[in-house]
N, C-alpha and C. Protein backbone atom coordinates (compact mmCIF):
# COMPACT_ATOMS: atom_id res chain seq x y z
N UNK A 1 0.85 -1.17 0.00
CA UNK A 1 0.00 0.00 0.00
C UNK A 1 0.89 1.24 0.00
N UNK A 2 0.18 2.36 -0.88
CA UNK A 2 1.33 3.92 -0.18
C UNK A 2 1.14 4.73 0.64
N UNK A 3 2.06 5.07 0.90
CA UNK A 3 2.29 5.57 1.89
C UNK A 3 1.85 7.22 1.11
N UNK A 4 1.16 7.59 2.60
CA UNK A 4 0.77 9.32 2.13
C UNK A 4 1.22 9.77 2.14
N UNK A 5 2.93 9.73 2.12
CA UNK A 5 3.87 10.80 1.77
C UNK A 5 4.40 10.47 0.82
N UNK A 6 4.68 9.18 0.59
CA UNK A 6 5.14 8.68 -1.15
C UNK A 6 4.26 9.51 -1.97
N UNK A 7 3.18 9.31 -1.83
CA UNK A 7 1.84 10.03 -2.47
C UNK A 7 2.28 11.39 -3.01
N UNK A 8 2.13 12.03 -1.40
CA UNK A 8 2.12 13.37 -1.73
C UNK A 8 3.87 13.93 -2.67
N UNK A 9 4.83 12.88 -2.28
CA UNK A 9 6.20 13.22 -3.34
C UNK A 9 5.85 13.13 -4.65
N UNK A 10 5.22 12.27 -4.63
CA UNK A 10 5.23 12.00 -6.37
C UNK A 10 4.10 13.15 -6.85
N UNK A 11 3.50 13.70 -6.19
CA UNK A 11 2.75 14.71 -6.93
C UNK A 11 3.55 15.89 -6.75
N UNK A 12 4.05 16.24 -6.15
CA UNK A 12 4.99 17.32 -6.03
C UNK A 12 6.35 17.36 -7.62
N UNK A 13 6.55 16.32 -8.22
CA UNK A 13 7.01 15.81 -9.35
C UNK A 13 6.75 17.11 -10.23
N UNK A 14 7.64 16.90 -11.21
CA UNK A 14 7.00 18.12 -12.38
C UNK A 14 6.85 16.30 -13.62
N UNK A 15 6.29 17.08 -14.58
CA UNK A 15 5.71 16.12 -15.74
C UNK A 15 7.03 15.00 -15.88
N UNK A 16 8.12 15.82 -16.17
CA UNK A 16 9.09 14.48 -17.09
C UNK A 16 9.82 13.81 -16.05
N UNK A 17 9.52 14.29 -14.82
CA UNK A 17 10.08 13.39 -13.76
C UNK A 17 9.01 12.19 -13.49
N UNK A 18 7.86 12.25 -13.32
CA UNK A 18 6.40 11.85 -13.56
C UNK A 18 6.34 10.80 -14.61
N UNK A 19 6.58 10.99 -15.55
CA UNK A 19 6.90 9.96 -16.55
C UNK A 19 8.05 9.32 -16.57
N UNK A 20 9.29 9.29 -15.87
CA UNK A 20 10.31 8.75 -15.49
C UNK A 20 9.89 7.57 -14.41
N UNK A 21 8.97 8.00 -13.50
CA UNK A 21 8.66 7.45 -12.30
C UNK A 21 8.15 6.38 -13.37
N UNK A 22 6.71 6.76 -13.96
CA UNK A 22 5.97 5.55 -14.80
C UNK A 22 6.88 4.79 -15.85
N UNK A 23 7.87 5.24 -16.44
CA UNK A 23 8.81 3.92 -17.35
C UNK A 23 9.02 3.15 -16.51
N UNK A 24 9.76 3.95 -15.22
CA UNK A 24 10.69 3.03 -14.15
C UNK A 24 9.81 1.84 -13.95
N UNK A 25 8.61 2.40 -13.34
CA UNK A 25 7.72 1.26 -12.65
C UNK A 25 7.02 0.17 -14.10
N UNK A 26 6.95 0.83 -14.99
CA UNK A 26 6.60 -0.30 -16.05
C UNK A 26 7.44 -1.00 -16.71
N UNK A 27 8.88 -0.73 -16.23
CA UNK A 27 10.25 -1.34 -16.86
C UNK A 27 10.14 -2.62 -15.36
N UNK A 28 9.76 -2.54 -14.21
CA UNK A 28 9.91 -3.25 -13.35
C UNK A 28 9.06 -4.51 -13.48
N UNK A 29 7.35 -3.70 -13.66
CA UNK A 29 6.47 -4.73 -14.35
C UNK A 29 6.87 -5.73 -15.30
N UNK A 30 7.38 -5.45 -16.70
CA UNK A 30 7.83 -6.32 -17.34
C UNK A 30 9.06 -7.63 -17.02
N UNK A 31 10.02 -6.64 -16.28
CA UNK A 31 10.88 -7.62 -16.00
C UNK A 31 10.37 -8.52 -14.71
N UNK A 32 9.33 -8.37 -13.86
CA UNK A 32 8.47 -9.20 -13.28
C UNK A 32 7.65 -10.30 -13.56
N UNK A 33 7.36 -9.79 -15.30
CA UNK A 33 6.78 -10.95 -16.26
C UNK A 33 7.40 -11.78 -16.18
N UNK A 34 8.38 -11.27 -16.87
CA UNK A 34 9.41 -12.41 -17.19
C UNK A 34 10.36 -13.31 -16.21
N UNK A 35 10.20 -13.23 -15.27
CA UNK A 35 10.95 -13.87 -14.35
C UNK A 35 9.19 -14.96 -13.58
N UNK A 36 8.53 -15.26 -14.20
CA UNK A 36 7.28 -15.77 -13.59
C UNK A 36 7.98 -17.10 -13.98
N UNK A 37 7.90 -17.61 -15.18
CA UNK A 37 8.44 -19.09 -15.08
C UNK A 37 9.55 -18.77 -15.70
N UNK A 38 10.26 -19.71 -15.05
CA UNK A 38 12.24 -19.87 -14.89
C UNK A 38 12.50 -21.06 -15.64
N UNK A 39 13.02 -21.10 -16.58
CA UNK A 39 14.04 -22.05 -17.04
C UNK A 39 14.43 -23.06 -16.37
N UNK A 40 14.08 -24.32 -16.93
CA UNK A 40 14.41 -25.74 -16.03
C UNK A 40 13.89 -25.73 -14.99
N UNK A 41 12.96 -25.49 -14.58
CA UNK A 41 11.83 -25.74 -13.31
C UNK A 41 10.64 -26.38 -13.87
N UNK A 42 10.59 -27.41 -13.22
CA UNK A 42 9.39 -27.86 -13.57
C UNK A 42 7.58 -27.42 -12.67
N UNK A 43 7.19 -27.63 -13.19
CA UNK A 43 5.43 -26.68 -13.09
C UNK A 43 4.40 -28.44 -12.75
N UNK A 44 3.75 -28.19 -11.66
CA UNK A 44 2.46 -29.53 -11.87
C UNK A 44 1.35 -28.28 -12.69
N UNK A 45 1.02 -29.35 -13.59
CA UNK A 45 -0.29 -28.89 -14.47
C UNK A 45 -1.43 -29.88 -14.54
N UNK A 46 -2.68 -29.33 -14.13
CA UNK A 46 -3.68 -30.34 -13.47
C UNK A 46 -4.70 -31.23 -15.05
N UNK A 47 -4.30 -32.35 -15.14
CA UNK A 47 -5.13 -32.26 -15.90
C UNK A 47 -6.59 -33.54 -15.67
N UNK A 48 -7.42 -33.58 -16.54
CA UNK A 48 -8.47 -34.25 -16.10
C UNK A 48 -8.21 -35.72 -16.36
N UNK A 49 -7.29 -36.35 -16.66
CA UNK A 49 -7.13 -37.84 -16.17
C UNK A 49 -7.42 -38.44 -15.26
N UNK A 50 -7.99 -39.31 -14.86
CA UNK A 50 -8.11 -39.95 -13.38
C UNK A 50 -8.86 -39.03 -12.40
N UNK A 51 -9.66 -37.79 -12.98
CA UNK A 51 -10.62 -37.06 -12.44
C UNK A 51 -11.79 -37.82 -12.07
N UNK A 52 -11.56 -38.63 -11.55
CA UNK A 52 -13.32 -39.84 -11.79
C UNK A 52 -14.46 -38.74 -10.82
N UNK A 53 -13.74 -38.22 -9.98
CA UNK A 53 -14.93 -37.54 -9.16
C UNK A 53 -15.37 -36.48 -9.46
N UNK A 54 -14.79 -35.78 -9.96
CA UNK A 54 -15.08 -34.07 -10.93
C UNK A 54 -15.93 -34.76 -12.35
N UNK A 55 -15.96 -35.98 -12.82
CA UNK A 55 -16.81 -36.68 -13.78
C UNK A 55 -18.08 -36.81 -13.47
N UNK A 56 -17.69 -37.43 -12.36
CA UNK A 56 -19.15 -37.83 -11.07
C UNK A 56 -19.81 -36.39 -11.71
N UNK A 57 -19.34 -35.67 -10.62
CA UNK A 57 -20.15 -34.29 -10.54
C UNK A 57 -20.56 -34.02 -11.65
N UNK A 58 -19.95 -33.74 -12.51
CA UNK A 58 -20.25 -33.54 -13.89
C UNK A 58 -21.72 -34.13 -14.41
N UNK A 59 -21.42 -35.61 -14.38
CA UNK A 59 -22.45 -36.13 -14.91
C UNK A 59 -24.00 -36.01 -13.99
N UNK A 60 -23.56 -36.16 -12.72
CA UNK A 60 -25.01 -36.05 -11.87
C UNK A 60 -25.52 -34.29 -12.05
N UNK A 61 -24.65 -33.66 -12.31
CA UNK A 61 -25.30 -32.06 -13.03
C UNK A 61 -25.86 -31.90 -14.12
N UNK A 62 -25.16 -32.88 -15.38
CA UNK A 62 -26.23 -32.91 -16.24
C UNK A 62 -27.12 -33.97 -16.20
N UNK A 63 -27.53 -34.92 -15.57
CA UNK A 63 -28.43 -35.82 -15.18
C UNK A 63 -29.55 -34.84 -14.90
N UNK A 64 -29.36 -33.95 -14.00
CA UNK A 64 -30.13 -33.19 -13.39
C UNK A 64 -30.84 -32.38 -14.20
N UNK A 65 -29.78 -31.74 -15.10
CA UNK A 65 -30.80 -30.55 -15.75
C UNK A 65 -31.48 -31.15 -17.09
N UNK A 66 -31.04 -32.46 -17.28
CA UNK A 66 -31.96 -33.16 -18.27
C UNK A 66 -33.03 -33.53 -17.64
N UNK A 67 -33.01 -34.00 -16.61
CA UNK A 67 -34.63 -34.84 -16.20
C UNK A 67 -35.23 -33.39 -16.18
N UNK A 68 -34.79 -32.37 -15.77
CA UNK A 68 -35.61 -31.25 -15.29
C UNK A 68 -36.14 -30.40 -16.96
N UNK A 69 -35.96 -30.81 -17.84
CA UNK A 69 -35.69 -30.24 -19.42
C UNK A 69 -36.70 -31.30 -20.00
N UNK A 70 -37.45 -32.59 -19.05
CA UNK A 70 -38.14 -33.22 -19.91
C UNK A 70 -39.34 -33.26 -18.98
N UNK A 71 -39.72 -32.96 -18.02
CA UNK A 71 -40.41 -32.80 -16.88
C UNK A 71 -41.80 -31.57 -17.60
């Protein structure tokens, strides 16, 4: 969170210092991107194999809204 004197500095700023502040901080953003996944690390990625119970659900939801669609 900021602080109300960070605040109030950065408005005290004239324009091209102001826009210095915003490269800086969007030069930080990016290089934040890029450091999200790292090289040679491996990641678990979930996938629906062997989901038998998220199937379940699945199917007793549309069970449901079919009987209720012929009713």
């Amino acid at each position: 969170m900021l602080s109300t004197e960070l605040v109030e500095q950065l408005r005290k700023l004239n324009r091209v210092d102001k826009l210095e502040v915003i490269q800086l901080l969007a030069a930080e953003l990016a290089n934040e991107e890029n450091n999200l996944i790292k090289s040679g690390v491996s990641y678990p990625v979930w996938s629906p194999y062997d989901a038998v119970g998220a199937a379940n659900i699945m199917l007793e939801a549309l069970n449901a809204e079919t009987s209720l669609n012929h009713e």
